[in-house]
Protein backbone atom coordinates (compact mmCIF):
# COMPACT_ATOMS: atom_id res chain seq x y z
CA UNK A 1 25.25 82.45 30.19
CA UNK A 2 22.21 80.60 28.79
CA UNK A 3 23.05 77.20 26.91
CA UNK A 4 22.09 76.93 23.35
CA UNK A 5 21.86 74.38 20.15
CA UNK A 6 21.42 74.66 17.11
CA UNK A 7 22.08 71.02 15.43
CA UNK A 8 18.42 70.02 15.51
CA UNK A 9 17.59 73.62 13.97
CA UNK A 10 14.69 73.49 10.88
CA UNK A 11 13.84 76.37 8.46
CA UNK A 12 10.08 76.80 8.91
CA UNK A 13 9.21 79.70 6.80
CA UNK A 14 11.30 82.10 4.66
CA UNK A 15 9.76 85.53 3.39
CA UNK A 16 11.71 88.22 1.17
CA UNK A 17 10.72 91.92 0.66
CA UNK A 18 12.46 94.35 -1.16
CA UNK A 19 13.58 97.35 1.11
CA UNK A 20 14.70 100.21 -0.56
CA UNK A 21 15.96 103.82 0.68
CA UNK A 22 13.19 106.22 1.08
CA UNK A 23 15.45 109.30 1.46
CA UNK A 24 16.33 108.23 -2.06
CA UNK A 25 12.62 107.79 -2.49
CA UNK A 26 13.15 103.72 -3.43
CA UNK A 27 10.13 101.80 -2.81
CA UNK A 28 9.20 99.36 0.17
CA UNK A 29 7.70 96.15 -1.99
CA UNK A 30 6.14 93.97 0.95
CA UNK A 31 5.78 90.22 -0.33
CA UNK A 32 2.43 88.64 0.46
CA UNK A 33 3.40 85.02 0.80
CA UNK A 34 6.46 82.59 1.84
CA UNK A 35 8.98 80.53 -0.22
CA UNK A 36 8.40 76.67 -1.04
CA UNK A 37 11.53 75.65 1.02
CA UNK A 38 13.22 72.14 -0.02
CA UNK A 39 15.62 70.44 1.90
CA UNK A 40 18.73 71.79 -0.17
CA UNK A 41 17.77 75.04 0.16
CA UNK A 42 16.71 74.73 4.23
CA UNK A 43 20.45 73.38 4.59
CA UNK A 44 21.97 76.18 2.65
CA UNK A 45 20.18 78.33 5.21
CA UNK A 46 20.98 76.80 8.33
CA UNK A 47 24.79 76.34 6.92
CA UNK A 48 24.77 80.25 6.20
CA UNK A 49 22.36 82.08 8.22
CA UNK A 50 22.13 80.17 10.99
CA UNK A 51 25.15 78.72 11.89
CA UNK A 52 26.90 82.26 10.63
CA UNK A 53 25.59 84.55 13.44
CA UNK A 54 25.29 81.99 16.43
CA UNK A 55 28.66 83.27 17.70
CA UNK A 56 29.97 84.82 21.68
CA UNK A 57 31.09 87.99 19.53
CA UNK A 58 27.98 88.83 17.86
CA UNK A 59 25.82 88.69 20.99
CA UNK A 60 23.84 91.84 21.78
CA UNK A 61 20.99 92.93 23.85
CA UNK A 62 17.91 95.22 22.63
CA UNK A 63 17.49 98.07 24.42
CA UNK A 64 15.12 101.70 24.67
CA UNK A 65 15.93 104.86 25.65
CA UNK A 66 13.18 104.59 28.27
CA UNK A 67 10.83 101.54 28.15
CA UNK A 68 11.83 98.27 26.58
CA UNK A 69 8.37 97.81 25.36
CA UNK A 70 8.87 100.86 22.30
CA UNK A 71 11.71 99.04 21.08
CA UNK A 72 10.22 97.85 17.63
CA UNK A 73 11.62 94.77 17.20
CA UNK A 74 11.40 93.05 20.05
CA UNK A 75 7.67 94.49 20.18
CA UNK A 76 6.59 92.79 17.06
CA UNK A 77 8.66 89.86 17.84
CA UNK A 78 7.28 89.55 20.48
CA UNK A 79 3.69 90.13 19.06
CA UNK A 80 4.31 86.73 16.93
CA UNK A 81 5.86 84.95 19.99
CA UNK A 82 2.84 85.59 21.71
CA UNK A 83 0.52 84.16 18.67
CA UNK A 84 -1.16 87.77 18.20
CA UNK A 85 0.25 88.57 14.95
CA UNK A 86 1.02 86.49 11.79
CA UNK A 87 4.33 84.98 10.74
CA UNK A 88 4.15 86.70 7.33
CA UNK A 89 2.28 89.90 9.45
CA UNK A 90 5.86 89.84 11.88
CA UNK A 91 7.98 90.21 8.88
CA UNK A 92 6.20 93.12 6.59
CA UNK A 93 6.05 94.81 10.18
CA UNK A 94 10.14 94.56 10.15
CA UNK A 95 10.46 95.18 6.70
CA UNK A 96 8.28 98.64 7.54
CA UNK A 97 10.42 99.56 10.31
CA UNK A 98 13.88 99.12 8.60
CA UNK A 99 11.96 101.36 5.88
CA UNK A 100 11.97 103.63 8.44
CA UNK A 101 15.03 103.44 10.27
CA UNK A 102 17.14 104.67 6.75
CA UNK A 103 18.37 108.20 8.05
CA UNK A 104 20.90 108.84 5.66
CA UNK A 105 21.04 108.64 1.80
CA UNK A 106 23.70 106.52 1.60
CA UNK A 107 22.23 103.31 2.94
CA UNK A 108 21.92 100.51 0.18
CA UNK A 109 18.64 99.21 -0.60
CA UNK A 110 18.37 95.28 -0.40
CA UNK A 111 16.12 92.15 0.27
CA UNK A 112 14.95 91.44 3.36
CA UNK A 113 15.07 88.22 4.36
CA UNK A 114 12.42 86.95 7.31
CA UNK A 115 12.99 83.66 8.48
CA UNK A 116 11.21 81.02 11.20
CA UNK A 117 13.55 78.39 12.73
CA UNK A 118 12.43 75.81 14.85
CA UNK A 119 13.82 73.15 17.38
CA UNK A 120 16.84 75.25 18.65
CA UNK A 121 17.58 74.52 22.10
CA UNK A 122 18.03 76.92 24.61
CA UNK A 123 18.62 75.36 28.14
CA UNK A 124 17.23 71.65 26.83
CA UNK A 125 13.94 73.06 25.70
CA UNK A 126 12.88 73.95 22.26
CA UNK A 127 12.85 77.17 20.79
CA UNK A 128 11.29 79.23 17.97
CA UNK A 129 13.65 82.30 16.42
CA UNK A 130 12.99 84.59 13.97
CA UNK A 131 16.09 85.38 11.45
CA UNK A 132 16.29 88.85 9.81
CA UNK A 133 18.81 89.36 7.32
CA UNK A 134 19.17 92.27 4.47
CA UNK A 135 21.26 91.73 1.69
CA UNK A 136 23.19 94.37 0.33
CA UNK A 137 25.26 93.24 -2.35
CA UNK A 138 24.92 90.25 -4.51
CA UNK A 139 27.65 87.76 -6.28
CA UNK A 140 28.51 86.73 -9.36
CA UNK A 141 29.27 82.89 -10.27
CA UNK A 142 30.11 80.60 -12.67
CA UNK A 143 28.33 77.72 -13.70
CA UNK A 144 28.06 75.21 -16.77
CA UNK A 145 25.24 74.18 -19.35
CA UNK A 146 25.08 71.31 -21.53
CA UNK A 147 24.25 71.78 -25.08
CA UNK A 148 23.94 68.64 -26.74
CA UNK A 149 28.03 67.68 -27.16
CA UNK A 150 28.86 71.30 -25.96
CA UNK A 151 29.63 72.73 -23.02
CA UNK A 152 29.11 76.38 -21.89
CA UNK A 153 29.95 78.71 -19.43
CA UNK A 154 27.74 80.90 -17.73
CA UNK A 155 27.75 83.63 -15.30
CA UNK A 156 24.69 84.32 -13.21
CA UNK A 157 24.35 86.57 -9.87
CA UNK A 158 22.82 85.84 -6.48
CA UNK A 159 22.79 86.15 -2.72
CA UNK A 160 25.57 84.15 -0.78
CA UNK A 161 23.95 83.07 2.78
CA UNK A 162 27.47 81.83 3.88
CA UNK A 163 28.69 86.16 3.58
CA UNK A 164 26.23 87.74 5.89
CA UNK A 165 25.98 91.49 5.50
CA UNK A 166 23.08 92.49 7.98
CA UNK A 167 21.75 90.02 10.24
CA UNK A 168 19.76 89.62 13.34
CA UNK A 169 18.95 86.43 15.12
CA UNK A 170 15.70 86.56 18.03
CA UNK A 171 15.20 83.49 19.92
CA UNK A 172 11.89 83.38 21.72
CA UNK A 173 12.85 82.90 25.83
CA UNK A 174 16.10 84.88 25.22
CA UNK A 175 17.07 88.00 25.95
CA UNK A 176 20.58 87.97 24.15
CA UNK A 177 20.30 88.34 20.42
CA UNK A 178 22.87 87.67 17.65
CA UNK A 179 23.84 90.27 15.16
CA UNK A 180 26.03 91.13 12.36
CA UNK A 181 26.61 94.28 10.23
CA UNK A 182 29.49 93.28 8.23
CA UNK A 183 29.21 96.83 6.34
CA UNK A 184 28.92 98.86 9.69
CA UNK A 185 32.10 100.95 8.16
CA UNK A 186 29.60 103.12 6.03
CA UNK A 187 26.44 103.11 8.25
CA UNK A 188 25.67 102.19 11.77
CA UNK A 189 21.74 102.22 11.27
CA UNK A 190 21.41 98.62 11.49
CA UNK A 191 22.54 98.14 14.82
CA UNK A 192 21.40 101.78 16.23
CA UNK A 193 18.56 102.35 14.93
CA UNK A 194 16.60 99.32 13.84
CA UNK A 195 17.54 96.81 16.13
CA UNK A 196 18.57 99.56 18.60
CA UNK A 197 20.82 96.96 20.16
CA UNK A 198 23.72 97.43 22.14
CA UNK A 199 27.00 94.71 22.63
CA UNK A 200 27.24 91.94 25.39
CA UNK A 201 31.18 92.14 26.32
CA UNK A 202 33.09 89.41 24.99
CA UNK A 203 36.47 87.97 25.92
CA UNK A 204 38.13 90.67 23.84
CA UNK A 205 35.86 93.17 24.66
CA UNK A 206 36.44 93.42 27.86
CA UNK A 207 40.19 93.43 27.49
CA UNK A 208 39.79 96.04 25.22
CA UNK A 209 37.55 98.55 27.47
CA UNK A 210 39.73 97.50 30.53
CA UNK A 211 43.13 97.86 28.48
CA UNK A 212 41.48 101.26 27.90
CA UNK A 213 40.45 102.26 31.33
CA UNK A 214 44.57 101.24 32.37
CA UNK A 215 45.30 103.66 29.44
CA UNK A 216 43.75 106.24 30.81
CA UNK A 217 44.53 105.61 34.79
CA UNK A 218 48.48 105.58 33.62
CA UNK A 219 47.81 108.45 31.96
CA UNK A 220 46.59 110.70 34.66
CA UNK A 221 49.77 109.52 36.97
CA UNK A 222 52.27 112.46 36.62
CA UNK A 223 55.74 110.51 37.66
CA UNK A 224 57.23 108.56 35.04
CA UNK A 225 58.40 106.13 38.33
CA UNK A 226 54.72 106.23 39.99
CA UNK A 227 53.71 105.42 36.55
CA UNK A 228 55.55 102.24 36.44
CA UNK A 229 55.31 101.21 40.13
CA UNK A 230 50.99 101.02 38.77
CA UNK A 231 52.00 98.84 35.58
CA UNK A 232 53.64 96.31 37.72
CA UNK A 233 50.75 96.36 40.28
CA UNK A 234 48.34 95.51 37.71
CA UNK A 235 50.58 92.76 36.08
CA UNK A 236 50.90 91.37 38.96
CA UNK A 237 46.94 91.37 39.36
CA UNK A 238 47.01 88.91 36.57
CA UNK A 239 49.85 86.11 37.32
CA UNK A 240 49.14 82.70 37.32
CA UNK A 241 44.94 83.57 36.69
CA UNK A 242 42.48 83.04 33.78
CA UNK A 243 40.65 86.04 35.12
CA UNK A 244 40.90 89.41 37.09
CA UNK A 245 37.78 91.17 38.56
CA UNK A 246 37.79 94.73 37.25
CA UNK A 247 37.52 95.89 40.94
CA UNK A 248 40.88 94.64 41.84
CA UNK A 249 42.17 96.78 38.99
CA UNK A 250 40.31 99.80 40.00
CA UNK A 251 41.40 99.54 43.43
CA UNK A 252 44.97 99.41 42.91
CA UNK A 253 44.36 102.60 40.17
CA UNK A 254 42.79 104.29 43.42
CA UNK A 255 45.98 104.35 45.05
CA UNK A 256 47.53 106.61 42.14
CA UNK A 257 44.66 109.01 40.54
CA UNK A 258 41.37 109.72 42.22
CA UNK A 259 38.51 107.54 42.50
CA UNK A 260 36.26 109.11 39.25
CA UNK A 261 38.66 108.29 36.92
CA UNK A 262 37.95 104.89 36.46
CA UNK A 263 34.01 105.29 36.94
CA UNK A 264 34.02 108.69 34.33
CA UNK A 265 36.03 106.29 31.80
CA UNK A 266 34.39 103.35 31.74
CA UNK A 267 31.32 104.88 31.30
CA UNK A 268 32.50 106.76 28.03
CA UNK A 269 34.01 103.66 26.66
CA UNK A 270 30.97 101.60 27.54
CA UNK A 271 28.67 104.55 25.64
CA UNK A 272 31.09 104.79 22.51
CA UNK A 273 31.78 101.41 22.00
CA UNK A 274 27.71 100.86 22.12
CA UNK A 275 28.10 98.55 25.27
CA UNK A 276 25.52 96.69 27.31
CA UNK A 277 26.51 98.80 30.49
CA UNK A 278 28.01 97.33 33.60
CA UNK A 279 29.92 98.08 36.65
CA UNK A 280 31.56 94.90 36.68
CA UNK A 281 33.82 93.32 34.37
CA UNK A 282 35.78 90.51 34.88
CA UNK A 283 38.62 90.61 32.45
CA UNK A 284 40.19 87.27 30.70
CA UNK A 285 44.52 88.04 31.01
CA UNK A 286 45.05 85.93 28.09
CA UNK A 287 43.90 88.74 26.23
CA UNK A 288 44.74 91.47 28.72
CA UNK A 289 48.27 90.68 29.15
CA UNK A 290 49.47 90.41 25.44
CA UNK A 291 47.61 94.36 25.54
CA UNK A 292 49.54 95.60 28.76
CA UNK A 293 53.01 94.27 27.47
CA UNK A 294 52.60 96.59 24.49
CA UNK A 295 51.21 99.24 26.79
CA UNK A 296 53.67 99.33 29.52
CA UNK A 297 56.78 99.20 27.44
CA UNK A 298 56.15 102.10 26.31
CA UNK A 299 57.42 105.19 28.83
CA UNK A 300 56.26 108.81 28.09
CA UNK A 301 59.17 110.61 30.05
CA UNK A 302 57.60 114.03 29.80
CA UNK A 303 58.26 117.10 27.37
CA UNK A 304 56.71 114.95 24.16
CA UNK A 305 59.44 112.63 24.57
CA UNK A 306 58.68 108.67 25.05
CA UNK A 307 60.71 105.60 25.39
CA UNK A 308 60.14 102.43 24.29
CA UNK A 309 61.98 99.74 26.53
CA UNK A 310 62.81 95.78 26.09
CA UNK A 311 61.07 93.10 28.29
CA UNK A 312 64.07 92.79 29.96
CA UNK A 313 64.27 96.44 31.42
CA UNK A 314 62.16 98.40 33.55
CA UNK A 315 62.56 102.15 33.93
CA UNK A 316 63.34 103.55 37.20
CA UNK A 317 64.11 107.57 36.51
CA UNK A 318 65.10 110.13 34.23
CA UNK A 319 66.63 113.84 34.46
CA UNK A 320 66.28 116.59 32.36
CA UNK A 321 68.65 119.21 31.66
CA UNK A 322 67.81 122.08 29.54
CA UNK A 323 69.98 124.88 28.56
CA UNK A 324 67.89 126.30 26.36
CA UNK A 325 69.41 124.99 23.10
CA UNK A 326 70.01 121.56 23.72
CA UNK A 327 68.53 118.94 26.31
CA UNK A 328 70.24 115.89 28.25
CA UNK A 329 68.62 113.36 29.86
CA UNK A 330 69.94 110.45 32.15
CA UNK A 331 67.71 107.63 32.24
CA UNK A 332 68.28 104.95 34.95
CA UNK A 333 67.02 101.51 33.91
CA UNK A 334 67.11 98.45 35.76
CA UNK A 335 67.61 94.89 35.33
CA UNK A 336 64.10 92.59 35.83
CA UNK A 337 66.00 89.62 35.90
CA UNK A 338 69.12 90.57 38.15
């Protein structure tokens, strides 16, 4: 993973257009000229908007169905990059395209902000990025006046950078970008369609997808015992490591359900979960384990019955007996620590 910095970071250039919902036929209103920036205001930004998305979790990568070069963003990105286009050109060119991108009626109009840092460092060397951030919903605060001897209260709304509802970060010389869409709960276009951007795997990521893919291998076992004999296989896999390849894991699910299994499921969690795809994961077992232990205790014996077991028991077998109006079962349990 590239190195990057962002202490040295300046706000260049900041640019707002208003962005409305044209299914809801709301205007587009494309500003013509930048903000005077002073040095208050540059700090709120880099305290908010910068320092706010620069984060493992948010990092994505842009992506096209079938060339890279008709993705929209990084195409007029990289038109400014480049020095073909404008600064203020670059961001009524965004501002057009997340016109666009509104597919559904319920997607809140906003601002758009546009905004040019300099002097990040990516691998020693200075960078230029380009922020994009659309604000959704606004806040209300409090402040005072002075009146001569008295003192008033007042309540005024406005935009808080520190609470990030949209955002996109594009540094020039990178292909990860940084994004945010803290309301992606009632639409996914921001994401999907205009940045068209799908997730780099973080730590918890990938302990989620391969906590998922061990799911779904221990699901496919038919014995209750076999079943167990794989869970202590793969917690074994991770004892006394900070990581386990994801081919170890797959090979030891090989020796209990056929080879496609893992392959066919990590492929549909890596499409639903909007996943930069890979073959290979290498999966942190900080994370993992504290997933497995909940997993694992838990024993589907068959019939829609399941059995939830302490640490300090592992299951070995169960019988059924069915008479037709009641059922027994005898479990046999055994001891993990003698």
């Amino acid at each position: 993973m590239r190195s990057m910095e962002i202490g040295e970071s300046v706000v260049e250039d900041v640019i707002l257009h208003q962005v409305g919902n044209r299914l809801r036929e709301e205007p587009l209103i494309l500003a013509d000229q930048c903000f005077d920036i002073t040095e208050s205001i540059g700090n709120l930004i880099l305290g908010g908007y910068l320092r706010g998305i620069v984060s493992d979790k948010n990092q994505y990568m842009l992506t096209h169905e079938s060339d890279m070069t008709l993705n929209d963003v990084a195409h007029h990105v990289s038109a400014f990059f480049s020095r073909k286009i404008s600064f203020i050109e670059l961001s009524r060119n965004l501002a057009t395209h997340l016109y666009a991108s509104a597919h559904h009626p319920n997607i809140a109009s906003g601002d758009l902000f546009v905004i040019l840092f300099e002097k990040l460092k990516l691998d020693g060397k200075y960078k230029s990025a380009i922020g994009v951030y659309k604000a959704e919903s606004k806040q209300q605060y409090i402040s005072t006046r002075a009146d001569g001897e008295s003192r008033q209260l007042e309540v005024s709304s406005g935009i808080n950078p520190d609470l990030i509802d949209k955002g996109a970060l594009i540094v020039d010389g990178s292909e990860i970008v940084y994004a945010i869409d803290r309301l992606s709960s009632r639409t996914k276009y921001w994401i999907e369609d205009f940045l068209k951007a799908k997730q780099v795997p973080n730590e918890n990521t990938k302990s989620t997808v391969a906590a998922g893919l061990i799911e779904k291998v221990r699901d496919n076992i038919e014995s209750p015992v076999a079943r167990q004999d794989f869970c202590r296989e793969v917690i074994a896999l991770c004892a006394d490591r900070d990581e386990v390849p994801g081919d170890e894991i797959r090979t030891v699910s090989e020796k209990y359900v056929s080879s496609d299994v893992w392959s066919t499921e990590l492929a549909r969690i890596t499409e639903r979960k909007g996943l930069v795809g890979t073959d290979e994961i290498n999966v942190p077992t900080r994370n993992l384990q504290a997933k497995l232990k909940k997993m694992f205790n838990r024993i589907n014996l068959g019939q829609d019955i399941g059995l939830i077991l302490p640490d300090s028991l592992s299951f070995n077998d169960a019988k059924f007996k069915d008479d037709g109006q009641t059922i027994q079962i005898s479990i046999a349990l055994g001891k993990k620590h003698g």
